[in-house]
N, C-alpha and C. Protein backbone atom coordinates (compact mmCIF):
# COMPACT_ATOMS: atom_id res chain seq x y z
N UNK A 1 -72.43 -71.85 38.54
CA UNK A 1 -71.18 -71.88 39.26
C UNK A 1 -71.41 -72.70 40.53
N UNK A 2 -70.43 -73.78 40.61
CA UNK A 2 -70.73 -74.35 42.26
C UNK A 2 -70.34 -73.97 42.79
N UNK A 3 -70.81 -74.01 44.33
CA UNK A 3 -70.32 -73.31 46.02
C UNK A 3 -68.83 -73.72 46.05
N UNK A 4 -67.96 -74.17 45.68
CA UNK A 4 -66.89 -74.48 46.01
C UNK A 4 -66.18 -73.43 45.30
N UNK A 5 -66.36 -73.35 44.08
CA UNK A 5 -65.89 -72.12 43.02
C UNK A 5 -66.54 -70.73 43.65
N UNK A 6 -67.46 -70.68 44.23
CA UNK A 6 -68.27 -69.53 44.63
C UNK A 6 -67.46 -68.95 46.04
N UNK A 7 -67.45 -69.75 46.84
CA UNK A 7 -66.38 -69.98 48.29
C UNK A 7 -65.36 -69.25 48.17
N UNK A 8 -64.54 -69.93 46.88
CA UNK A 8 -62.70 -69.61 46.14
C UNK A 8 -62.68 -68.02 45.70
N UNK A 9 -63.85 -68.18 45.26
CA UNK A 9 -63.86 -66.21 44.46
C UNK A 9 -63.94 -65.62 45.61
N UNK A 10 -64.83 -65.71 46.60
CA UNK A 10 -65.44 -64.92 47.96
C UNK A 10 -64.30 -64.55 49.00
N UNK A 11 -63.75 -65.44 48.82
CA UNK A 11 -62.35 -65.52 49.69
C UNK A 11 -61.32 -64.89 49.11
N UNK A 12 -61.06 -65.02 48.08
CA UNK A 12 -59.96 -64.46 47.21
C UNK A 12 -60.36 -62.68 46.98
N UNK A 13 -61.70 -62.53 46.95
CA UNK A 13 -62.35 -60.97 46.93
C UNK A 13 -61.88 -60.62 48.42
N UNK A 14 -62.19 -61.08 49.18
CA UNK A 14 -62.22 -60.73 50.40
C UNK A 14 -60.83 -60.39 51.16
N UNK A 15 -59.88 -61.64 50.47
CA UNK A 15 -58.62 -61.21 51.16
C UNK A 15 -57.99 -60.11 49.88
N UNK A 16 -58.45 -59.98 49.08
CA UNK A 16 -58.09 -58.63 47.91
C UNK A 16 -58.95 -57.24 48.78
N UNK A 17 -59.78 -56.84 49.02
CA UNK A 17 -60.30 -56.15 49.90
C UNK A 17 -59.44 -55.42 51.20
N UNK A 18 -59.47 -56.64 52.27
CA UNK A 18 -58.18 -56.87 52.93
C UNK A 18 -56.47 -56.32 53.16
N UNK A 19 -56.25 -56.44 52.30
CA UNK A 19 -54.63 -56.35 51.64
C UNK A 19 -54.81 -55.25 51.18
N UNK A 20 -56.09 -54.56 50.69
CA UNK A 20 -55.83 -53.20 49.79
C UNK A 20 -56.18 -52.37 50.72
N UNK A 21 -56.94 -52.65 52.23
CA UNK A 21 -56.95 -52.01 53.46
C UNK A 21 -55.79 -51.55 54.43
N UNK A 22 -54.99 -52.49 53.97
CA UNK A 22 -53.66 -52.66 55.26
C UNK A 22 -52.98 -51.80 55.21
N UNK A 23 -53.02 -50.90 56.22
CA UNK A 23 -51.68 -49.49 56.60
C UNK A 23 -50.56 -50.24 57.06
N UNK A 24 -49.80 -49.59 56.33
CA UNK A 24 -48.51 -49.80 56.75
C UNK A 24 -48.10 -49.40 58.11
N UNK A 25 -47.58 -49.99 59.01
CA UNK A 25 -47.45 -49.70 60.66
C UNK A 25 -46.47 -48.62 60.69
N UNK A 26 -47.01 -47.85 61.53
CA UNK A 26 -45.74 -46.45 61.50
C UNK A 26 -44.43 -47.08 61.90
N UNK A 27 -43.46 -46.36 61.82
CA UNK A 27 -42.37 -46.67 62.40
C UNK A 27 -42.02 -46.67 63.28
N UNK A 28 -41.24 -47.55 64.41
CA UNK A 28 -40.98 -47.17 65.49
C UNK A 28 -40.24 -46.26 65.55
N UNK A 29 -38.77 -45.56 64.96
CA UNK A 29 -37.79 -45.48 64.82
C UNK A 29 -37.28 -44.56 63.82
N UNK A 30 -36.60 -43.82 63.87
CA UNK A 30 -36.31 -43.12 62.66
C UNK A 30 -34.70 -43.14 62.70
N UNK A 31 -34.36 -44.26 61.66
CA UNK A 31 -32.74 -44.56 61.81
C UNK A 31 -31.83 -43.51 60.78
N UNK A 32 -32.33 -43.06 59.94
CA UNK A 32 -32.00 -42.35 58.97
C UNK A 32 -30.56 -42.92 58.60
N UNK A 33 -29.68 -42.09 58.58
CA UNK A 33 -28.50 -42.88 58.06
C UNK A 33 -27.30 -43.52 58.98
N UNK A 34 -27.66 -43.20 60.06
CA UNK A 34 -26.67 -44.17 61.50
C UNK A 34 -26.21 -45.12 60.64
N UNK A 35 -27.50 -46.13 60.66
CA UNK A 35 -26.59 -47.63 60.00
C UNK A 35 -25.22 -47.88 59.37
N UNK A 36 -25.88 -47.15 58.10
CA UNK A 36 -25.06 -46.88 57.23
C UNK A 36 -23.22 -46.21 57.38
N UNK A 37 -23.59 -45.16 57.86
CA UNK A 37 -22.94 -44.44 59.25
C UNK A 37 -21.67 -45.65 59.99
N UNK A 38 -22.12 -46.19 60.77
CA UNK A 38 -21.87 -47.43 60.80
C UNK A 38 -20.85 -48.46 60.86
N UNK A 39 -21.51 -48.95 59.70
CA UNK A 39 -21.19 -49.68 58.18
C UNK A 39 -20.09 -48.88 57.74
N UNK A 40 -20.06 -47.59 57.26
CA UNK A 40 -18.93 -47.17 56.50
C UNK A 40 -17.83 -46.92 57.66
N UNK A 41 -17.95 -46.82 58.59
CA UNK A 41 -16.99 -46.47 59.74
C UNK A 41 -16.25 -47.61 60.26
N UNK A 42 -16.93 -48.53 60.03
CA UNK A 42 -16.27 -50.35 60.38
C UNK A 42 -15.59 -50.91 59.83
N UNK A 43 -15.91 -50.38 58.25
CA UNK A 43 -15.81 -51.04 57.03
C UNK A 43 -14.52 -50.67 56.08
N UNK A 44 -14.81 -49.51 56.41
CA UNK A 44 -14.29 -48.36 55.49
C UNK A 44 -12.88 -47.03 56.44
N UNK A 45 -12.13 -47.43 57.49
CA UNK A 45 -11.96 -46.48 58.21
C UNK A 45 -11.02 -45.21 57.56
N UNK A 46 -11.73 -44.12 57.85
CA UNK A 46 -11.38 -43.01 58.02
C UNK A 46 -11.79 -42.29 56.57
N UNK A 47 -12.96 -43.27 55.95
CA UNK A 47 -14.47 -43.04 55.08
C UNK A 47 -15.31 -42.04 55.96
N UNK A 48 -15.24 -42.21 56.80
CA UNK A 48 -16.83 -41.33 57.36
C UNK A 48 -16.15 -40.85 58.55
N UNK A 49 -15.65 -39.23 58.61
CA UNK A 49 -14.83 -38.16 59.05
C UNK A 49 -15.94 -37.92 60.37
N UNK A 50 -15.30 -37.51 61.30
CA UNK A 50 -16.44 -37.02 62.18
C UNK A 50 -17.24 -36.21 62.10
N UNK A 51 -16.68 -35.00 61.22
CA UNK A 51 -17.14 -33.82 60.71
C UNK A 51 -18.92 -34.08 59.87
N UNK A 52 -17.93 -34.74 58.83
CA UNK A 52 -19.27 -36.01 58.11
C UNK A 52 -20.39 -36.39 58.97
N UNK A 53 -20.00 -37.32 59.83
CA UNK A 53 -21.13 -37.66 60.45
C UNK A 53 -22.06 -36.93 61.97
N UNK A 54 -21.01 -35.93 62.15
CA UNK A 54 -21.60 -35.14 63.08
C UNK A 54 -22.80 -34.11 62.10
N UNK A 55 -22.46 -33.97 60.65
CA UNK A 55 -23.30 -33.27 59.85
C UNK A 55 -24.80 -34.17 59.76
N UNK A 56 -24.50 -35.32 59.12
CA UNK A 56 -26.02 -35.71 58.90
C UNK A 56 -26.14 -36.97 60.34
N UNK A 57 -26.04 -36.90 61.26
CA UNK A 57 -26.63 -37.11 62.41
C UNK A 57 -27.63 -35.89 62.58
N UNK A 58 -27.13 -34.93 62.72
CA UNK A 58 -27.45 -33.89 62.95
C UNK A 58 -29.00 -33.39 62.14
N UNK A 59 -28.56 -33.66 61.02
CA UNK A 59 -29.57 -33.58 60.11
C UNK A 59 -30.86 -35.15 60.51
N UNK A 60 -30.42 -35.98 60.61
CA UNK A 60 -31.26 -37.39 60.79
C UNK A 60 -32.51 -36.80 61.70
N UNK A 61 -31.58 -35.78 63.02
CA UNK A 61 -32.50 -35.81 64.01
C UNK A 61 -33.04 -34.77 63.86
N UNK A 62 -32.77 -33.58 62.95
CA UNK A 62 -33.72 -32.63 62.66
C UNK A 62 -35.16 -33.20 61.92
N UNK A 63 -34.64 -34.22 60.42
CA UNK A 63 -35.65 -34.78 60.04
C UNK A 63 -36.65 -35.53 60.78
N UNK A 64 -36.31 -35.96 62.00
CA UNK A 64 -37.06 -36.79 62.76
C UNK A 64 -38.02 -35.72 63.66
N UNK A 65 -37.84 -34.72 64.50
CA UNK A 65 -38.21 -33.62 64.49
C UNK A 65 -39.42 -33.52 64.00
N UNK A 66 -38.95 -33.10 62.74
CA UNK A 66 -39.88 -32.58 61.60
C UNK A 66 -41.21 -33.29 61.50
N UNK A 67 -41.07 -34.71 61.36
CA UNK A 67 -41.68 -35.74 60.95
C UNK A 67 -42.27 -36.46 62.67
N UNK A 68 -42.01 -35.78 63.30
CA UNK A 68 -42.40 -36.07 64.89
C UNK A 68 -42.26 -37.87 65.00
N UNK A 69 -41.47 -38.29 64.83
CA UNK A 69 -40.47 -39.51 64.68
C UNK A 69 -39.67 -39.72 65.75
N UNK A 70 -39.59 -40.88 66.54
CA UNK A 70 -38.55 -40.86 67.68
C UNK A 70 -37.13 -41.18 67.31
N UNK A 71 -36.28 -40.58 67.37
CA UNK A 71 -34.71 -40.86 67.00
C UNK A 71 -34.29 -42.11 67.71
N UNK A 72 -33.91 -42.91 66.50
CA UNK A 72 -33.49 -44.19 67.08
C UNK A 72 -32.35 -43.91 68.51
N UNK A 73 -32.33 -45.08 68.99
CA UNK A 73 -31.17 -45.67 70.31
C UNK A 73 -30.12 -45.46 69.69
N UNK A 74 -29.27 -44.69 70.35
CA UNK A 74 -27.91 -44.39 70.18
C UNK A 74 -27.26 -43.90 69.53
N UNK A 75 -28.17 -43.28 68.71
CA UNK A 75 -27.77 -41.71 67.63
C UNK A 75 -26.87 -40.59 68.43
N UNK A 76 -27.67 -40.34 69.68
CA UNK A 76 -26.98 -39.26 70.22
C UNK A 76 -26.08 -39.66 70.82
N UNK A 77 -25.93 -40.80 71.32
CA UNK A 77 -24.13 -41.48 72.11
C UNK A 77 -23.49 -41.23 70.77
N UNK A 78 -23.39 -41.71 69.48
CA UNK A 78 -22.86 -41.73 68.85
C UNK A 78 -22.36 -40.79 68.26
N UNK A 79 -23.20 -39.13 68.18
CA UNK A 79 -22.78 -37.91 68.31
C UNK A 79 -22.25 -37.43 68.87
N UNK A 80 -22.74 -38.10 70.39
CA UNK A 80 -21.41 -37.57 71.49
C UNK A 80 -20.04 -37.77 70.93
N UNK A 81 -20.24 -38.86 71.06
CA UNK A 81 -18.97 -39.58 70.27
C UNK A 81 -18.05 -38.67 69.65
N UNK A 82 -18.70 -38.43 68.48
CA UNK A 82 -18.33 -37.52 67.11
C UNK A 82 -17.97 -36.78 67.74
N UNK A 83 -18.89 -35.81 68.70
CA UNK A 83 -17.95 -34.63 69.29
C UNK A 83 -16.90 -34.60 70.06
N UNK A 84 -16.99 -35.94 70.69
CA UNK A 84 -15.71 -35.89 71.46
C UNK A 84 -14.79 -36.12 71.05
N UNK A 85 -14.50 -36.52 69.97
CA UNK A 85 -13.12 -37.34 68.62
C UNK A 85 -12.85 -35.37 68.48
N UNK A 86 -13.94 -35.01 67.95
CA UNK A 86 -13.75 -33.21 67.42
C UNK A 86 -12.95 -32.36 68.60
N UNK A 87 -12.75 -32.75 69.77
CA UNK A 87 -12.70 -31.82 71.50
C UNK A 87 -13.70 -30.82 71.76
N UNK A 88 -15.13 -31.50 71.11
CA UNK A 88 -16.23 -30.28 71.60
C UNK A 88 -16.87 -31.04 72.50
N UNK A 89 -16.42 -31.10 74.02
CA UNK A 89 -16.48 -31.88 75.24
C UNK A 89 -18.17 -31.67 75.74
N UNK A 90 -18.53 -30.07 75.60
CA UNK A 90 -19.50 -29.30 76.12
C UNK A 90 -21.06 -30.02 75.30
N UNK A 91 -20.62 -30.04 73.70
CA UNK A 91 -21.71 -30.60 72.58
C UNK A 91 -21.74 -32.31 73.08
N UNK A 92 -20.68 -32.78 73.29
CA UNK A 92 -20.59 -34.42 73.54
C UNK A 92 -21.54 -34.61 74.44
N UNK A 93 -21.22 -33.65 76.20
CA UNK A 93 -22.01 -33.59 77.09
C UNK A 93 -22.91 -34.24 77.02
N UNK A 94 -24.07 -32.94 76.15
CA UNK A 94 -25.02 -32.65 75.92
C UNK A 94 -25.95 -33.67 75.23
N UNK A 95 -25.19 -33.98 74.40
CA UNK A 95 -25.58 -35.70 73.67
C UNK A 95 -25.74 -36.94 74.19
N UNK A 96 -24.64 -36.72 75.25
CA UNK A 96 -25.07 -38.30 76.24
C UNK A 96 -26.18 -38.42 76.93
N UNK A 97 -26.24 -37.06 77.83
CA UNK A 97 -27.28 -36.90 78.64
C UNK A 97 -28.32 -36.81 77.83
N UNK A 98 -28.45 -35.84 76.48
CA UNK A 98 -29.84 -36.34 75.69
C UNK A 98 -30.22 -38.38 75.91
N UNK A 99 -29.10 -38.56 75.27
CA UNK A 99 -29.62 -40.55 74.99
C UNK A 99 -30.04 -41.16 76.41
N UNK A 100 -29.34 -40.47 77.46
CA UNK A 100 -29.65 -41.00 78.80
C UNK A 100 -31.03 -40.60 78.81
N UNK A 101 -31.39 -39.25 78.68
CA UNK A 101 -32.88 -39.08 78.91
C UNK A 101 -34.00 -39.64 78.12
N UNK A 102 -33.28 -40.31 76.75
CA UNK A 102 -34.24 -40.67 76.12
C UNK A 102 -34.62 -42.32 75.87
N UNK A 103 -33.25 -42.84 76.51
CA UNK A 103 -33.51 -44.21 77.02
C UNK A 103 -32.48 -43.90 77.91
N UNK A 104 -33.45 -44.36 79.15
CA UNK A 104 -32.87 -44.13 80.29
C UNK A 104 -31.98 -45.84 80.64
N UNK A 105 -32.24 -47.00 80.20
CA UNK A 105 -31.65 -47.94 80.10
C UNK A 105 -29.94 -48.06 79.36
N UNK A 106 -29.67 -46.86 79.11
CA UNK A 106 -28.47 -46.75 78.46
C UNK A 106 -27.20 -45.89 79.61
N UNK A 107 -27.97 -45.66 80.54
CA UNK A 107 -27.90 -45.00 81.43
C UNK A 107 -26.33 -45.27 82.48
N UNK A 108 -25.99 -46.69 82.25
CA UNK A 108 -24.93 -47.40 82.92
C UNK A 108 -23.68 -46.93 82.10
N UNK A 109 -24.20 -47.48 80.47
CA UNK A 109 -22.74 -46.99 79.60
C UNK A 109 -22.40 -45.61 79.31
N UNK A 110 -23.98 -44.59 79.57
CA UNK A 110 -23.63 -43.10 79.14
C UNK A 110 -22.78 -42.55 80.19
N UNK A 111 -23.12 -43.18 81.61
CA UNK A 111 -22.38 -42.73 82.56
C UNK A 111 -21.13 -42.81 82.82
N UNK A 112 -20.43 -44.12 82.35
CA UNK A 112 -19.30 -44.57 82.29
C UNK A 112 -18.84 -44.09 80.86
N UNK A 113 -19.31 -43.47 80.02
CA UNK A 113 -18.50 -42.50 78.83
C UNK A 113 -18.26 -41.22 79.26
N UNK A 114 -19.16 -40.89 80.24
CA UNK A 114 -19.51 -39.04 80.95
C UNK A 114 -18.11 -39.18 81.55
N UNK A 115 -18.15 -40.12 82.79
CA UNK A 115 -16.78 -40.25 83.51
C UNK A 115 -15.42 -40.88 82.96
N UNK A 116 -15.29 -41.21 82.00
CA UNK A 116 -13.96 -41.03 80.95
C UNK A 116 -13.92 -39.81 80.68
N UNK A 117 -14.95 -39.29 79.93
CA UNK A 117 -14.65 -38.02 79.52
C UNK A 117 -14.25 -36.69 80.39
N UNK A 118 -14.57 -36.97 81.54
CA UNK A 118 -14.34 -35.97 82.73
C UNK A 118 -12.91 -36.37 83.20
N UNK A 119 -12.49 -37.87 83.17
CA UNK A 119 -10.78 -38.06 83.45
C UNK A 119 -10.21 -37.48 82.90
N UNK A 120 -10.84 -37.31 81.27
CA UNK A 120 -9.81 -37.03 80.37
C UNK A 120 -9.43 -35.92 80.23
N UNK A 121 -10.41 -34.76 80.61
CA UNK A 121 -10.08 -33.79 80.79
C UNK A 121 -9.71 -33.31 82.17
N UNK A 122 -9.91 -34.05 83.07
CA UNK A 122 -8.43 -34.08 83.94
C UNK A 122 -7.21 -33.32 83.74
N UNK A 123 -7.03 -34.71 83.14
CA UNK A 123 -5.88 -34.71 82.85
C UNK A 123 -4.87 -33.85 81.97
């Protein structure tokens, strides 16, 4: 066998070796079904009920929990959300200020949803 053919196998073993080593990178993120979520809410209106998605949000972030997984950006605004479409003002709260605490960079728009929501019940 010549070194050139010998080289081609060595390399080809090696990056087979390699490739059969490689972990898959954890996730940053655990989006569970938001996207989707979403998608059917954009797409589809009055497909995905608040009720609906206040259920498996709910569930997304238990699974994430579970799986010690960080809940993606803006799950919990988006629950707020849900609750506040529902008039459960107290659960909405609670959801913003979660996303505020958990990216605190969101911090401008959670605040300016907190204070709508406090006009609104004003009023």
């Amino acid at each position: 066998m010549s070194i050139h053919k010998l080289s081609v196998a060595g390399a080809g073993l090696a990056l087979m070796l390699l490739t059969g080593c490689a972990q898959q990178p954890k996730q940053l993120y655990h989006w569970g079904d938001y996207e989707n979520l979403l998608y059917i809410m954009y797409t589809e209106p009055g497909a995905a009920d608040p009720d609906m998605q206040i259920q498996k949000l709910t569930a997304d972030i238990q699974q994430a929990h579970a799986k010690d997984l960080r809940i993606a950006p803006g799950i919990h605004a988006h629950l707020g959300y849900m609750y506040a479409l529902k008039g459960n003002m107290a659960s909405a709260k609670a959801e913003f200020i979660k996303e505020k605490q958990l990216y605190p960079e969101s911090a401008i728009f959670i605040d300016g949803m907190l204070q709508r929501m406090e006009k609104g019940m004003d009023s």
